[in-house]
Protein backbone atom coordinates (compact mmCIF):
# COMPACT_ATOMS: atom_id res chain seq x y z
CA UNK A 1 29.72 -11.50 -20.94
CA UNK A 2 30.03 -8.16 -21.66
CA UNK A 3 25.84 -7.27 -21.39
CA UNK A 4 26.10 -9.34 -17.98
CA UNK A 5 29.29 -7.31 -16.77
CA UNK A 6 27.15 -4.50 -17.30
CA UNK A 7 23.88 -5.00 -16.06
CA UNK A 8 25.99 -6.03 -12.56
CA UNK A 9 27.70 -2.68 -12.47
CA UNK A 10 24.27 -1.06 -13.30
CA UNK A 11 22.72 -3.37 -10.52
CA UNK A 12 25.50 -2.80 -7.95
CA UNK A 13 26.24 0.72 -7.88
CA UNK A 14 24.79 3.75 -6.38
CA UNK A 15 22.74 5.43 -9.08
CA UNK A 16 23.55 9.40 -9.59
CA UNK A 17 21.34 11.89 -11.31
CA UNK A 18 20.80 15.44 -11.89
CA UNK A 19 18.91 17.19 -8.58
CA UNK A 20 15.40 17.85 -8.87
CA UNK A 21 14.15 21.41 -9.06
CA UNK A 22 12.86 23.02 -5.54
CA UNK A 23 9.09 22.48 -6.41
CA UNK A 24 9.35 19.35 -6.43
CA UNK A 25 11.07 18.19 -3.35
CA UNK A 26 8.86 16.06 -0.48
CA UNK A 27 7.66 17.57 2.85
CA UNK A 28 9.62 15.65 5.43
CA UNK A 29 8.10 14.72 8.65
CA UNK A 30 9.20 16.53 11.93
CA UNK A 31 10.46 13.76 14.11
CA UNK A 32 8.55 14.73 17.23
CA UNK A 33 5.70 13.09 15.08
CA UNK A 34 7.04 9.88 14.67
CA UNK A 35 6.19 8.59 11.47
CA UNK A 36 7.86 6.58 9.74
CA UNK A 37 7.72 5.90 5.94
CA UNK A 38 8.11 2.60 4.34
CA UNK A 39 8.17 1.43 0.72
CA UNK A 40 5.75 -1.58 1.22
CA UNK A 41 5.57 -3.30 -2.62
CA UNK A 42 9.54 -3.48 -4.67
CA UNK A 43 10.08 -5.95 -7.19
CA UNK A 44 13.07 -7.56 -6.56
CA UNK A 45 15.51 -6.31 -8.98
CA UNK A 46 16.06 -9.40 -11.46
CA UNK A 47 12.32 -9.23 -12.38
CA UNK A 48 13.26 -6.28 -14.99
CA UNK A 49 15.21 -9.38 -16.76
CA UNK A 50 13.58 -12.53 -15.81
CA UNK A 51 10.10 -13.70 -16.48
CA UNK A 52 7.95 -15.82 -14.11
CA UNK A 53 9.99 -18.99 -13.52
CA UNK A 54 12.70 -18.61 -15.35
CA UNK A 55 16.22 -18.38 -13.92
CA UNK A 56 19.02 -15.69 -15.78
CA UNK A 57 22.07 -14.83 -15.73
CA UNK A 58 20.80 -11.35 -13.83
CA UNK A 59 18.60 -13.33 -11.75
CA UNK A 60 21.71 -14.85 -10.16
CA UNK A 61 23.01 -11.57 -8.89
CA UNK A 62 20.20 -9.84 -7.02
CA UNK A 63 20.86 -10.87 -3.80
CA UNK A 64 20.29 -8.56 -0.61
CA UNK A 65 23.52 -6.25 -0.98
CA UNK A 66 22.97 -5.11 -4.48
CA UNK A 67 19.20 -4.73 -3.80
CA UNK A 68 20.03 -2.27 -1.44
CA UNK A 69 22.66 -0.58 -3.23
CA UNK A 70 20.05 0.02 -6.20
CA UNK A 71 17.33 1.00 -4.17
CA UNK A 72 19.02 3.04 -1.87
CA UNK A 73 20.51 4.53 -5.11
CA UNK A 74 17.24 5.65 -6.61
CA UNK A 75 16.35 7.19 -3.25
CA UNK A 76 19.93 9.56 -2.69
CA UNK A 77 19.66 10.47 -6.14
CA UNK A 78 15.77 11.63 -5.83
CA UNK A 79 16.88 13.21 -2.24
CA UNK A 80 14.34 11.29 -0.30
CA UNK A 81 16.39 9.17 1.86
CA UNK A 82 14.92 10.73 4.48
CA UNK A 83 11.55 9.35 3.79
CA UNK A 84 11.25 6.03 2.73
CA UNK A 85 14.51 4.49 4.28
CA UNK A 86 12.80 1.61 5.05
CA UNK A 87 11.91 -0.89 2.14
CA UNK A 88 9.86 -4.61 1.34
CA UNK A 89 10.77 -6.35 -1.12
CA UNK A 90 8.24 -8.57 -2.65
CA UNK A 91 9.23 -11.65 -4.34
CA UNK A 92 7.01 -13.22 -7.15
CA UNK A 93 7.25 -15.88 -9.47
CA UNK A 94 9.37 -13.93 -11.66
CA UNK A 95 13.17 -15.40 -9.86
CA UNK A 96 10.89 -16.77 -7.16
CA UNK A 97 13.38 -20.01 -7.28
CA UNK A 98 16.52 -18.11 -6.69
CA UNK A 99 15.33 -15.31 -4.47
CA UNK A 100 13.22 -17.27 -1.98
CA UNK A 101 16.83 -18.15 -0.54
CA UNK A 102 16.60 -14.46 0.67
CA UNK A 103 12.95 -14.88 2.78
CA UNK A 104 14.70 -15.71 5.39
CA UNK A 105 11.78 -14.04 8.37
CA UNK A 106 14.79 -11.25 9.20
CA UNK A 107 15.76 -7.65 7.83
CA UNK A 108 18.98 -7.59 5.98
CA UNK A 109 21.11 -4.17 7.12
CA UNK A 110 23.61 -3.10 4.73
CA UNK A 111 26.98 -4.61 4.60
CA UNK A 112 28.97 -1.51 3.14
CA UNK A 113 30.33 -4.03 0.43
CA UNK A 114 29.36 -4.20 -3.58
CA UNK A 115 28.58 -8.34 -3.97
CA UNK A 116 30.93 -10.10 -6.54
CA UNK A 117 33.85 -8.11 -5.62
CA UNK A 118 35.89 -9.85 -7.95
CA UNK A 119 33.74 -9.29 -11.08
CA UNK A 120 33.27 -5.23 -10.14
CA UNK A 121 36.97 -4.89 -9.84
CA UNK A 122 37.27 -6.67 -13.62
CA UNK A 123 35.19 -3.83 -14.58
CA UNK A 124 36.87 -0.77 -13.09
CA UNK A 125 34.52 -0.36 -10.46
CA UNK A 126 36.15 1.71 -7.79
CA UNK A 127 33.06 2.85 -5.97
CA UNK A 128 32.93 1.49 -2.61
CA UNK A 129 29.69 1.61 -0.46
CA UNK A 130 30.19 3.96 3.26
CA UNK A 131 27.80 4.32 5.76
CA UNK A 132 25.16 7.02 5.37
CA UNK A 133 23.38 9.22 8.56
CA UNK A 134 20.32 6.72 8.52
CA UNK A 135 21.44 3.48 8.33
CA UNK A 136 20.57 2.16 11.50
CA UNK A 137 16.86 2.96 9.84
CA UNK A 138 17.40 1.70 6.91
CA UNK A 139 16.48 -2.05 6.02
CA UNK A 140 15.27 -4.30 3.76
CA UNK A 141 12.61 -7.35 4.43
CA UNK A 142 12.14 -9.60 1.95
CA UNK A 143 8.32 -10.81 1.93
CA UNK A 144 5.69 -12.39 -0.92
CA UNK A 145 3.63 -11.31 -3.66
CA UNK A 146 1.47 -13.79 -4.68
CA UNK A 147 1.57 -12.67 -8.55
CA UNK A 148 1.67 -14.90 -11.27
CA UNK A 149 1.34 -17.75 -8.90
CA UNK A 150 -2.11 -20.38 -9.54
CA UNK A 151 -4.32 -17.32 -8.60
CA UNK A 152 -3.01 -15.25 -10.34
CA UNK A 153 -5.95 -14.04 -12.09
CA UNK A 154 -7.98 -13.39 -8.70
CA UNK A 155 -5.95 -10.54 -7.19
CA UNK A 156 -2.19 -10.28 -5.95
CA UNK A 157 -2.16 -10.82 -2.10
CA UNK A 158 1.13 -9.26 0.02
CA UNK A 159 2.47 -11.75 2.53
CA UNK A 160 3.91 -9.72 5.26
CA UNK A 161 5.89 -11.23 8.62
CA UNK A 162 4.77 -15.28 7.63
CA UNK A 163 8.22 -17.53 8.90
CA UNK A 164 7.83 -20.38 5.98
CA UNK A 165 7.28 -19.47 2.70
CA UNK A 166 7.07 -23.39 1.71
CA UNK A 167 2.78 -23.48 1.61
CA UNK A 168 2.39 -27.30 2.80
CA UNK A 169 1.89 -30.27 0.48
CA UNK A 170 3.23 -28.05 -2.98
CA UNK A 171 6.98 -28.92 -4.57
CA UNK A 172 7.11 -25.77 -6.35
CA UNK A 173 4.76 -22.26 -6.97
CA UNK A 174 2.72 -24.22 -9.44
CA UNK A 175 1.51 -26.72 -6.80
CA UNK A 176 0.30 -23.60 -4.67
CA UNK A 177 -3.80 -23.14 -4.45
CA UNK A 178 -5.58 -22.02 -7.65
CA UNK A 179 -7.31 -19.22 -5.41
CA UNK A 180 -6.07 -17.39 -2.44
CA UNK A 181 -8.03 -17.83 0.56
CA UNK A 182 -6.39 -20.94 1.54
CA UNK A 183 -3.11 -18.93 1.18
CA UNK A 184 -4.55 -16.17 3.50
CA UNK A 185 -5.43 -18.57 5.86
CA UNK A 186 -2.14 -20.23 5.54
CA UNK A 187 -0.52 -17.01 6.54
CA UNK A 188 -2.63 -16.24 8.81
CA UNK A 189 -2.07 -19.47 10.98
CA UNK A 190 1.65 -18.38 10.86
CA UNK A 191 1.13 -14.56 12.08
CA UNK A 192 1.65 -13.28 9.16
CA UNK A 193 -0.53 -10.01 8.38
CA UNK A 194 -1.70 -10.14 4.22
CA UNK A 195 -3.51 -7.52 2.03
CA UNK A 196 -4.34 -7.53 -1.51
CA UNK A 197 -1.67 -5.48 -4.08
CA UNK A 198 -2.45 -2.22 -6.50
CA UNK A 199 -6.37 -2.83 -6.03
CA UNK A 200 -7.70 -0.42 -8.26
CA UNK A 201 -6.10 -2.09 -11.20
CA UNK A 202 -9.27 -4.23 -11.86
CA UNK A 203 -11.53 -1.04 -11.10
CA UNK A 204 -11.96 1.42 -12.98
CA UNK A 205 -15.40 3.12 -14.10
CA UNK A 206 -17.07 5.93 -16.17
CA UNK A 207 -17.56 7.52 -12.62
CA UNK A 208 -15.62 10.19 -11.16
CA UNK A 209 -17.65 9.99 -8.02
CA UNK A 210 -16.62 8.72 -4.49
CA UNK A 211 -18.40 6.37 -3.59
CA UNK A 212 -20.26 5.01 -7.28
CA UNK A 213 -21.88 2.54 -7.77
CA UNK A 214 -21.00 1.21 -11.09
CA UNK A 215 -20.33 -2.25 -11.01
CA UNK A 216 -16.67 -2.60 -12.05
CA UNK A 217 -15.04 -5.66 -14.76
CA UNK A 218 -12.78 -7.08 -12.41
CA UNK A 219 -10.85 -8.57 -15.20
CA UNK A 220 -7.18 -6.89 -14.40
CA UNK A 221 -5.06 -8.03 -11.64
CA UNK A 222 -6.44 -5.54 -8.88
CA UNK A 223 -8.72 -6.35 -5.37
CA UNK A 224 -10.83 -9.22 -6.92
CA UNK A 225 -11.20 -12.49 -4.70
CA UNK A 226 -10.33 -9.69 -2.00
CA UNK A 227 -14.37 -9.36 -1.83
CA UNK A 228 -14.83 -12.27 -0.70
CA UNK A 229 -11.93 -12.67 1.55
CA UNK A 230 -12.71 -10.05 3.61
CA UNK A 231 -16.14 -11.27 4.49
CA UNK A 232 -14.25 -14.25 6.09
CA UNK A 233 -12.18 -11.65 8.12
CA UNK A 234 -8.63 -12.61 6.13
CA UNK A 235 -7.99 -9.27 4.26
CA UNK A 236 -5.40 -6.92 6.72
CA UNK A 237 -5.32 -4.09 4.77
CA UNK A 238 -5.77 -3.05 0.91
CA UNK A 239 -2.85 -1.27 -1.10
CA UNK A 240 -3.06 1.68 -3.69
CA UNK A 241 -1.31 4.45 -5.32
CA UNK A 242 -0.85 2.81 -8.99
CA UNK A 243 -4.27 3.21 -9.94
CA UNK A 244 -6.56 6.55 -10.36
CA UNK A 245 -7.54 7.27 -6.27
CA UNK A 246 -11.09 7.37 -7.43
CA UNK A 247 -10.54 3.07 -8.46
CA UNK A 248 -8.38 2.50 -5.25
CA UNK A 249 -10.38 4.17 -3.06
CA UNK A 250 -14.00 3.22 -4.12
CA UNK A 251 -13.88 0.13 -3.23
CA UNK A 252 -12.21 0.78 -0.10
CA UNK A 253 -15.44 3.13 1.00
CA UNK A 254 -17.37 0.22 0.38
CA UNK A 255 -16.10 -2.43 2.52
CA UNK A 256 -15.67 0.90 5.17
CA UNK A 257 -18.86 1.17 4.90
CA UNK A 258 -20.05 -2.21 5.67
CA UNK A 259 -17.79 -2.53 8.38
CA UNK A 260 -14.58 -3.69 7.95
CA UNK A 261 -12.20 -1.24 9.72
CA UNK A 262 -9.60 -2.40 7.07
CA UNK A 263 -7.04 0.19 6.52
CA UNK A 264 -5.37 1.16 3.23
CA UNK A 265 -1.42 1.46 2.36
CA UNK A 266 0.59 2.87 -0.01
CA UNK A 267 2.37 1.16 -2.82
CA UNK A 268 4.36 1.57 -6.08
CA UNK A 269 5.36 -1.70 -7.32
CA UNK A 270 8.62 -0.05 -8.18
CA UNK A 271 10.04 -0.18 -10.68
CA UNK A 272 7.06 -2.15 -13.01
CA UNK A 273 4.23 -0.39 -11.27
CA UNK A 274 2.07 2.29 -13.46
CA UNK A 275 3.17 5.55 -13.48
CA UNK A 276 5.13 4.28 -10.40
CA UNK A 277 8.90 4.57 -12.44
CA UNK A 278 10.42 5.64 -9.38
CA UNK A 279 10.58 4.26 -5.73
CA UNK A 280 8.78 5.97 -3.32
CA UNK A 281 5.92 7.94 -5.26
CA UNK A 282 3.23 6.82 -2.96
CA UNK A 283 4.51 5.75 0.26
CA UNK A 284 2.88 4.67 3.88
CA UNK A 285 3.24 6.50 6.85
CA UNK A 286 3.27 4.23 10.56
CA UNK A 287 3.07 5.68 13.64
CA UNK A 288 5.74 4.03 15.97
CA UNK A 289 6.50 4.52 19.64
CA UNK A 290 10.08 4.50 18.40
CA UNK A 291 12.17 4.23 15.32
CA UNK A 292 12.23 1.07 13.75
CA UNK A 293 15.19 -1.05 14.07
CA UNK A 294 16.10 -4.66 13.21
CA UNK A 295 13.72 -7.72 13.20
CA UNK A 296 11.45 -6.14 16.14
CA UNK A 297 11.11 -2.55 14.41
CA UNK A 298 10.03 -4.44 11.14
CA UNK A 299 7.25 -6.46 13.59
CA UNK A 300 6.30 -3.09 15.21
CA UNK A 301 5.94 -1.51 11.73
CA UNK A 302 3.92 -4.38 10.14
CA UNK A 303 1.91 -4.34 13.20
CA UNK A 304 1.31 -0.94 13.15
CA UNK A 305 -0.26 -1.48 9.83
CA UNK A 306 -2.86 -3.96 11.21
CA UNK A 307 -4.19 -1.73 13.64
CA UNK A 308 -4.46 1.41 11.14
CA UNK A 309 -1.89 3.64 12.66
CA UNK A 310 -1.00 4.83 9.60
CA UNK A 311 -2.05 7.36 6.62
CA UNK A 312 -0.55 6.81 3.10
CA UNK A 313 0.10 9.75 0.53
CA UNK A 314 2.91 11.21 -2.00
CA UNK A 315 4.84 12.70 0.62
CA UNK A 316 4.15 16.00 -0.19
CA UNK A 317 1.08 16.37 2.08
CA UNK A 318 0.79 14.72 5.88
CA UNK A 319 -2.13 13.97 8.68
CA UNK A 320 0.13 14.08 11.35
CA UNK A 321 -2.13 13.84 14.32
CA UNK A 322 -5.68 12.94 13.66
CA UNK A 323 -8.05 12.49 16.42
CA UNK A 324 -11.65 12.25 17.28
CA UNK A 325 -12.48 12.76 20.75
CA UNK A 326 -9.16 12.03 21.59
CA UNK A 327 -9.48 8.50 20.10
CA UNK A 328 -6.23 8.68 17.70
CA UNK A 329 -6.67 5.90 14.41
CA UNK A 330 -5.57 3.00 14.63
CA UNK A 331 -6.48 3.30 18.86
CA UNK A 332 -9.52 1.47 18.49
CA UNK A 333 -13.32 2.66 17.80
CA UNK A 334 -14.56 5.70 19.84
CA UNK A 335 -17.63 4.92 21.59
CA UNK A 336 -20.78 6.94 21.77
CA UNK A 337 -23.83 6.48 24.09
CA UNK A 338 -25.94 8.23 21.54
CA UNK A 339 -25.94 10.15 18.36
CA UNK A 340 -23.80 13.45 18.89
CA UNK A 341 -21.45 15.57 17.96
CA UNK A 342 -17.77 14.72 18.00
CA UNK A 343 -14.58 16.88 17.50
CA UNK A 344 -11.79 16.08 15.28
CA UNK A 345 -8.40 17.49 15.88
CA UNK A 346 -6.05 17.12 13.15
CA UNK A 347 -2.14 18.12 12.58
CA UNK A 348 -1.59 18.58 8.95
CA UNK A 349 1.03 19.92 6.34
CA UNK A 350 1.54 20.04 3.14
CA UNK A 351 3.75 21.67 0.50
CA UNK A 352 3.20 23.30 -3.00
CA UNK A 353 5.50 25.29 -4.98
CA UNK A 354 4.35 28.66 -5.08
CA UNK A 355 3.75 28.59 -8.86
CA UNK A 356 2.21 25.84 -10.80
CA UNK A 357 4.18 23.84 -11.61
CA UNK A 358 3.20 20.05 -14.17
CA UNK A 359 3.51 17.42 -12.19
CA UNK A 360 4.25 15.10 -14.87
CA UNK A 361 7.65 16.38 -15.18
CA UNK A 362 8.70 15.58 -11.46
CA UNK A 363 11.90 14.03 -11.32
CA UNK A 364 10.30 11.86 -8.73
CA UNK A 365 7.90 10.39 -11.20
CA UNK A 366 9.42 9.63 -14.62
CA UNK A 367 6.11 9.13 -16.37
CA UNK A 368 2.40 10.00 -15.17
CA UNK A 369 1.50 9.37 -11.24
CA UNK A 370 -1.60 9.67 -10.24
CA UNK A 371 -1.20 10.52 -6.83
CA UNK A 372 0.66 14.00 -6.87
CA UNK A 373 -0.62 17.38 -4.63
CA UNK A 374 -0.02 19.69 -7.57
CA UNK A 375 -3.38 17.63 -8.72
CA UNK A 376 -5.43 18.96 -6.00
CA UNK A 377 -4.26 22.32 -6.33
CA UNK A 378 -6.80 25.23 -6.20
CA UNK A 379 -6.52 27.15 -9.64
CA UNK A 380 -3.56 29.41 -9.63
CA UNK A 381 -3.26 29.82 -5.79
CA UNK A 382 -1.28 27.55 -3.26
CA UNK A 383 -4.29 26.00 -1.68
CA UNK A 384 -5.04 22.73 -1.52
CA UNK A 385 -8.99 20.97 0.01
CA UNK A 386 -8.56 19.25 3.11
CA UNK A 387 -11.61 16.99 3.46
CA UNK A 388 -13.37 15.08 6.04
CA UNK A 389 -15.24 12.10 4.82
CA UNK A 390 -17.92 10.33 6.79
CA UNK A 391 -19.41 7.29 5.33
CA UNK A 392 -17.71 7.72 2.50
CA UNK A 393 -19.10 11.60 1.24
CA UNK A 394 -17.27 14.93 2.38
CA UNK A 395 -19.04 16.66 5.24
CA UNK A 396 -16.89 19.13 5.73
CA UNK A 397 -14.09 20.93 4.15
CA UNK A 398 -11.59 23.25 4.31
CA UNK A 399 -8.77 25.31 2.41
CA UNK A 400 -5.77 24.97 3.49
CA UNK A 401 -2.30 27.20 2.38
CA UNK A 402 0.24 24.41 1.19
CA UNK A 403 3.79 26.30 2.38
CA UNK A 404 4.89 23.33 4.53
CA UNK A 405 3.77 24.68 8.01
CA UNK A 406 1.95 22.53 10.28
CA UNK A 407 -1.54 23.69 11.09
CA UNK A 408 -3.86 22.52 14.04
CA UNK A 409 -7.25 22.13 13.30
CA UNK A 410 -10.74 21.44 15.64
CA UNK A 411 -13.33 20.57 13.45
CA UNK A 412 -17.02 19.33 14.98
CA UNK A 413 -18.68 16.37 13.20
CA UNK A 414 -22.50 15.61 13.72
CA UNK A 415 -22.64 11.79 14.23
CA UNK A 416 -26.46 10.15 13.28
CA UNK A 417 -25.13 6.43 13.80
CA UNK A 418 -22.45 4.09 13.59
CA UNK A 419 -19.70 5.74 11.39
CA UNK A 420 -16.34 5.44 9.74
CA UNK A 421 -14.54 8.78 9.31
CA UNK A 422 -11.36 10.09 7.54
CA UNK A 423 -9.32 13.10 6.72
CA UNK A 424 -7.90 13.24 2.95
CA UNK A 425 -6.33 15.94 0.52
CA UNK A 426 -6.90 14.60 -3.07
CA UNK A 427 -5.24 12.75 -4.95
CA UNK A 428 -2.09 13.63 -2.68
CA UNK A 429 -2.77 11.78 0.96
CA UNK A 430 -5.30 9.77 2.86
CA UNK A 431 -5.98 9.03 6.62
CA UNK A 432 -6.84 5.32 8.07
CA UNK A 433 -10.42 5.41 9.42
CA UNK A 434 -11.63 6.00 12.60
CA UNK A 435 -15.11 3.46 13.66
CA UNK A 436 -17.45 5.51 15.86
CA UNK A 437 -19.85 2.78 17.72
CA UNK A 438 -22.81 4.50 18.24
CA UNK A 439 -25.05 2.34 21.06
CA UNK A 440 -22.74 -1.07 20.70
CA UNK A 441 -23.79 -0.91 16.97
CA UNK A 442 -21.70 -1.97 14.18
CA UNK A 443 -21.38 0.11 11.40
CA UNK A 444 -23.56 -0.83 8.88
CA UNK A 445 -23.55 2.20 6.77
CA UNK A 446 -24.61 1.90 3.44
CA UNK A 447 -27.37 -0.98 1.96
CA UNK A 448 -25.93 0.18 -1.20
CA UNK A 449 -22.22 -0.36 -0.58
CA UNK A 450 -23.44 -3.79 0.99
CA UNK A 451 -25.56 -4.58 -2.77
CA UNK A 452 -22.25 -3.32 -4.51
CA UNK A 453 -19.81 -5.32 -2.84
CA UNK A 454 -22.53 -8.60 -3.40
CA UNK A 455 -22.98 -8.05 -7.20
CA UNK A 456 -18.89 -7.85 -7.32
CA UNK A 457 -18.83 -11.00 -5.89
CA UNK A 458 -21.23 -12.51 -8.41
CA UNK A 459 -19.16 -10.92 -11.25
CA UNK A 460 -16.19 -12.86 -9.59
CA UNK A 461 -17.72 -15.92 -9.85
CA UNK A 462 -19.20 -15.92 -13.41
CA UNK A 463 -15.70 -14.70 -14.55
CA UNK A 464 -12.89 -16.52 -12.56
CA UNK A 465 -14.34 -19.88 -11.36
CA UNK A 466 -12.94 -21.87 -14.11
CA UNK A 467 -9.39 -20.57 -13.47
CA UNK A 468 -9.95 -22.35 -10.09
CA UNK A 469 -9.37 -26.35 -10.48
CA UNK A 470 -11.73 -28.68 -10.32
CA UNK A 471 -10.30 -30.16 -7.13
CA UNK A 472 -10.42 -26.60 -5.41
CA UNK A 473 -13.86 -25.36 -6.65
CA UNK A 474 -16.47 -27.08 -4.45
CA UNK A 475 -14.35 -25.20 -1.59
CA UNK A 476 -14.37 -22.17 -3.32
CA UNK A 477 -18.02 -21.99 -4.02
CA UNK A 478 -18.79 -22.47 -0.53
CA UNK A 479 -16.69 -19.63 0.32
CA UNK A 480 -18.19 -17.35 -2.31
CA UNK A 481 -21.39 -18.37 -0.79
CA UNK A 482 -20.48 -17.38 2.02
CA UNK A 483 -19.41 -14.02 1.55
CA UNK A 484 -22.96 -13.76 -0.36
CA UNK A 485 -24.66 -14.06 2.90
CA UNK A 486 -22.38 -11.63 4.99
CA UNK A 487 -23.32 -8.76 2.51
CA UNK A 488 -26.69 -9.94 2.27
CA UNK A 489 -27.42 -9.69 6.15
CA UNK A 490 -25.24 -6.40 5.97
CA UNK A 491 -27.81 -4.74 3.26
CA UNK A 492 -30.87 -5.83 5.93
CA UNK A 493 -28.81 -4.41 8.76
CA UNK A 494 -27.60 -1.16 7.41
CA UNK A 495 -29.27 2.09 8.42
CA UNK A 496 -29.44 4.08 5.07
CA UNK A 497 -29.44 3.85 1.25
C-alpha cells in the first residue's frame, strides 16, 4: 500500500525542481503572431507502470485530473507553460482498457482538485491545485496511438478528432486489423485527421545527407506501412523530433517530392520517447485566427494541422511568418503561369546563449535530444544557418544572429517547375511546405525520390507481410500494389533525377 500511496502522491502533485540556467530558457512567441504550441504525442501516465494490456494498481489512478496535474507539473517546473499549454494525450494498449473511458471526443479543463481526495489527505498531502494565468488555454484531449495494437510492427498511426474509438466488428484491441490502412480509413470516414508517430525510428542510414538515397531497414517502429498509405491519400501529416532530423526528415523530402503536400509535426512521446525525458522538447507550432479554447479550439488546432499552418521546432528558434508571393503555408499552392522567380518573405527568431553552452545538460532535456539550436550553432559565434530548401536541397542560405529579435527577410527564389519549398534552421526548427504549381502541373520532383519511396515499399512487403493475417493479406497486397503503381507513374512523370 505504501509503494501505491506513493506513486499517487508522485502522480498527483505539481512537480518542483531547481530553475534552469538562462541559456537554456525557450524563445516565446510574441502574441501578435498567433501561434500556438501544442504537445501532440504524451503517454498517458500509467504506461510508466503498466504494460500493454495489463491493468495495475497505478493504472487505476490516471484519470484526466492527475494527468494534468503531472504534466502541467513538468511544464511550471521547466518554465515553459507559456509554450506548450496545450497537450494530447495518446492512449495505447498499455491501460488502453481503463483509459479509453477518458476518449470521450471533448477536452478536459482542469478542475483545481487533486483526484482521490481521501487517499492524498491519508498521506499528508496539503497541496491544493489554484488556477494559473493560462488556463483558459490550457487543455488536455485524449486521442489514439495505435502502438502495440495488431499492427504494431508496421508503424504507429495518431488518431486525432475520430468520435468512436470502438473500430467495428472487434471486442477488444486484439480483434483490431493486423495492418493499418483499414484503421486510417476507419478514421477517416469519422473526420478524424491521422499521421504516422516518431517516423524516423525505422530510418536511419550511413548518410548524413538530405535527401539520400540509401534504402533504409524499416524494421523499428517508425513511418513503415506509412509508404504505402499515403499513395492512397490516408496519411495527414508525419511526426518527428525523437529520431536524428536527418531520419525524420528524409523521408519526408521524399514523399514532398513526389507530391504529397503532407506536412510534418512535432512530437516527444513524453515521457518514453528517446532523448525526449521531458515534455515539450520538440513541440508544433499552429497558426490560429484565435486562441484555442474548448472542444472548437481543439478542432481549429487539429485542423490547422491538416492544412500545414504550422512549423515544428525546439522552441528555441521560430518561422513566424513565411510567405511566398504572399501565399502564406498552409494557404494553399501558389500558382505560376510559367517558370519564374518568386519572393519569400519570412519572420524569424531565434535564441542562443551568448557562449556555448552543451546542450546535453539542458534541464529541458534530461538525456540526449536531438533537436536542440545549440546543434546548429556556428563555431564559437551566436549564429545560427537559416536555410531555404527547394526540392529537398538548400538553395539559398543565410546567417542569422540568434539574440531573440525578430528579423524580416525577402529572399528571391528561381522556380524551373513544379516545386515544394521550406525554410529550416538545423536540427532546431522546420517550416511546412509551400507547393508552387507551375502551368497546372503537379509536382513531380524527383524520379529518384519516386524509385526510393517504391523500393521501401518492396522492403515492406518482403519483411512485414506475414505479421499481417491470412484473412487480411489478399487486401493488403492489393493495396501494396497499389501504391507500387502510384510511384511507378510518379518516376515516368517527374521532371528530373
Amino acid at each position: 500500500m505504501r509503494s501505491f500511496a506513493r506513486a499517487l502522491v508522485d502522480l498527483c502533485c505539481f512537480l518542483t525542481a531547481p530553475e534552469p540556467s538562462h541559456q537554456f530558457v525557450r524563445l516565446n512567441v510574441p502574441s501578435k503572431y498567433y501561434a500556438y504550441a501544442r504537445n501532440v504525442h504524451i503517454k498517458a501516465i500509467s504506461d510508466l507502470n503498466v504494460g500493454p494490456g495489463v491493468r495495475g494498481p497505478v493504472a487505476e489512478v490516471a484519470v484526466p485530473e492527475s494527468q494534468y496535474s503531472s504534466d502541467y507539473g513538468w511544464l511550471i517546473s521547466l518554465k515553459s507553460t507559456k509554450s506548450v499549454p496545450y497537450c494530447c494525450v495518446l492512449v495505447w494498449a498499455g491501460g488502453y482498457y481503463y483509459e479509453r473511458q477518458f476518449l470521450t471526443g471533448h477536452v478536459y479543463r482542469p478542475t483545481y482538485e487533486l483526484p482521490f481526495p481521501d487517499l492524498q489527505s491519508a498521506h499528508n498531502v496539503t497541496l491544493r491545485p489554484a488556477r494559473a494565468p493560462r488556463d483558459v488555454e490550457s487543455l488536455i484531449r485524449y486521442d489514439v496511438e495505435q502502438a502495440a495494437f495488431p499492427s504494431n510492427r508496421l508503424g504507429h498511426p495518431i488518431l486525432l478528432r475520430i468520435r468512436n474509438h470502438s473500430y467495428p466488428g472487434g471486442h477488444g484491441i486484439l480483434d483490431w486489423p493486423s495492418w493499418n490502412l483499414p484503421v486510417l480509413e476507419w478514421a477517416r470516414r469519422q473526420g478524424g485527421v491521422s499521421g504516422y508517430a516518431h517516423v524516423g525510428h525505422s530510418l536511419v542510414v550511413n548518410s548524413s545527407q538530405l535527401p539520400n538515397y540509401e534504402i533504409p531497414p524499416l524494421d523499428g517502429l517508425g513511418a513503415n506501412e506509412c509508404l504505402v498509405d499515403v499513395a492512397h491519400g490516408y496519411v495527414d501529416f508525419l511526426a518527428g523530433g525523437e529520431s536524428r532530423p536527418v531520419a525524420d526528415l528524409n523521408v519526408w523530402y521524399h514523399l514532398l517530392s513526389c507530391g504529397f503536400p503532407i506536412p510534418m509535426i512535432g512530437e516527444t512521446d513524453f515521457p518514453v520517447g528517446a532523448g525526449t525525458r521531458v515534455m515539450g522538447t520538440v513541440r508544433t507550432y499552429v497558426k490560429l485566427d484565435n486562441p484555442p479554447r474548448d472542444d472548437a479550439g481543439y478542432d481549429a488546432w487539429v485542423a490547422g494541422i491538416q492544412a500545414g499552418r504550422l512549423y515544428f521546432g525546439d522552441g528555441r528558434s521560430h518561422l513566424l511568418d513565411v510567405r511566398a508571393n504572399e501565399v502564406r503555408a498552409g494557404e494553399g499552392p501558389l500558382a505560376m503561369s510559367r517558370p519564374g522567380r518568386i519572393n519569400l518573405s519570412i519572420s524569424v527568431a531565434a535564441l542562443l546563449d551568448e557562449n556555448p553552452v552543451n546542450p546535453d545538460e539542458d534541464p529541458d532535456v534530461q538525456g540526449f535530444a536531438y533537436w536542440h539550436i545549440e546543434r546548429g550553432r556556428i563555431g564559437p559565434s551566436r549564429r545560427v544557418p537559416l536555410e531555404v530548401v527547394v526540392n529537398g536541397y538548400v538553395v539559398e542560405r543565410r546567417e542569422l544572429t540568434a539574440d531573440g529579435r525578430v528579423l524580416n527577410l525577402s529572399i528571391p527564389v528561381q522556380i524551373r517547375h513544379s516545386s515544394w519549398i521550406a525554410i529550416r534552421i538545423l536540427p532546431s526548427v522546420h517550416s511546412a511546405p509551400i507547393f508552387v504549381i507551375v502551368g497546372g502541373k503537379p509536382v513531380r520532383a524527383s524520379r529518384r525520390s519516386a524509385n526510393w519511396c517504391l523500393a521501401c515499399v518492396d522492403v515492406l512487403w518482403r519483411k512485414h507481410s506475414s505479421r499481417i493475417r491470412e484473412s487480411e493479406r489478399a487486401a493488403a497486397a492489393e493495396a501494396w500494389e497499389s501504391a507500387r503503381r502510384v510511384y511507378r507513374d510518379i518516376a515516368i512523370e517527374s521532371v528530373s533525377d
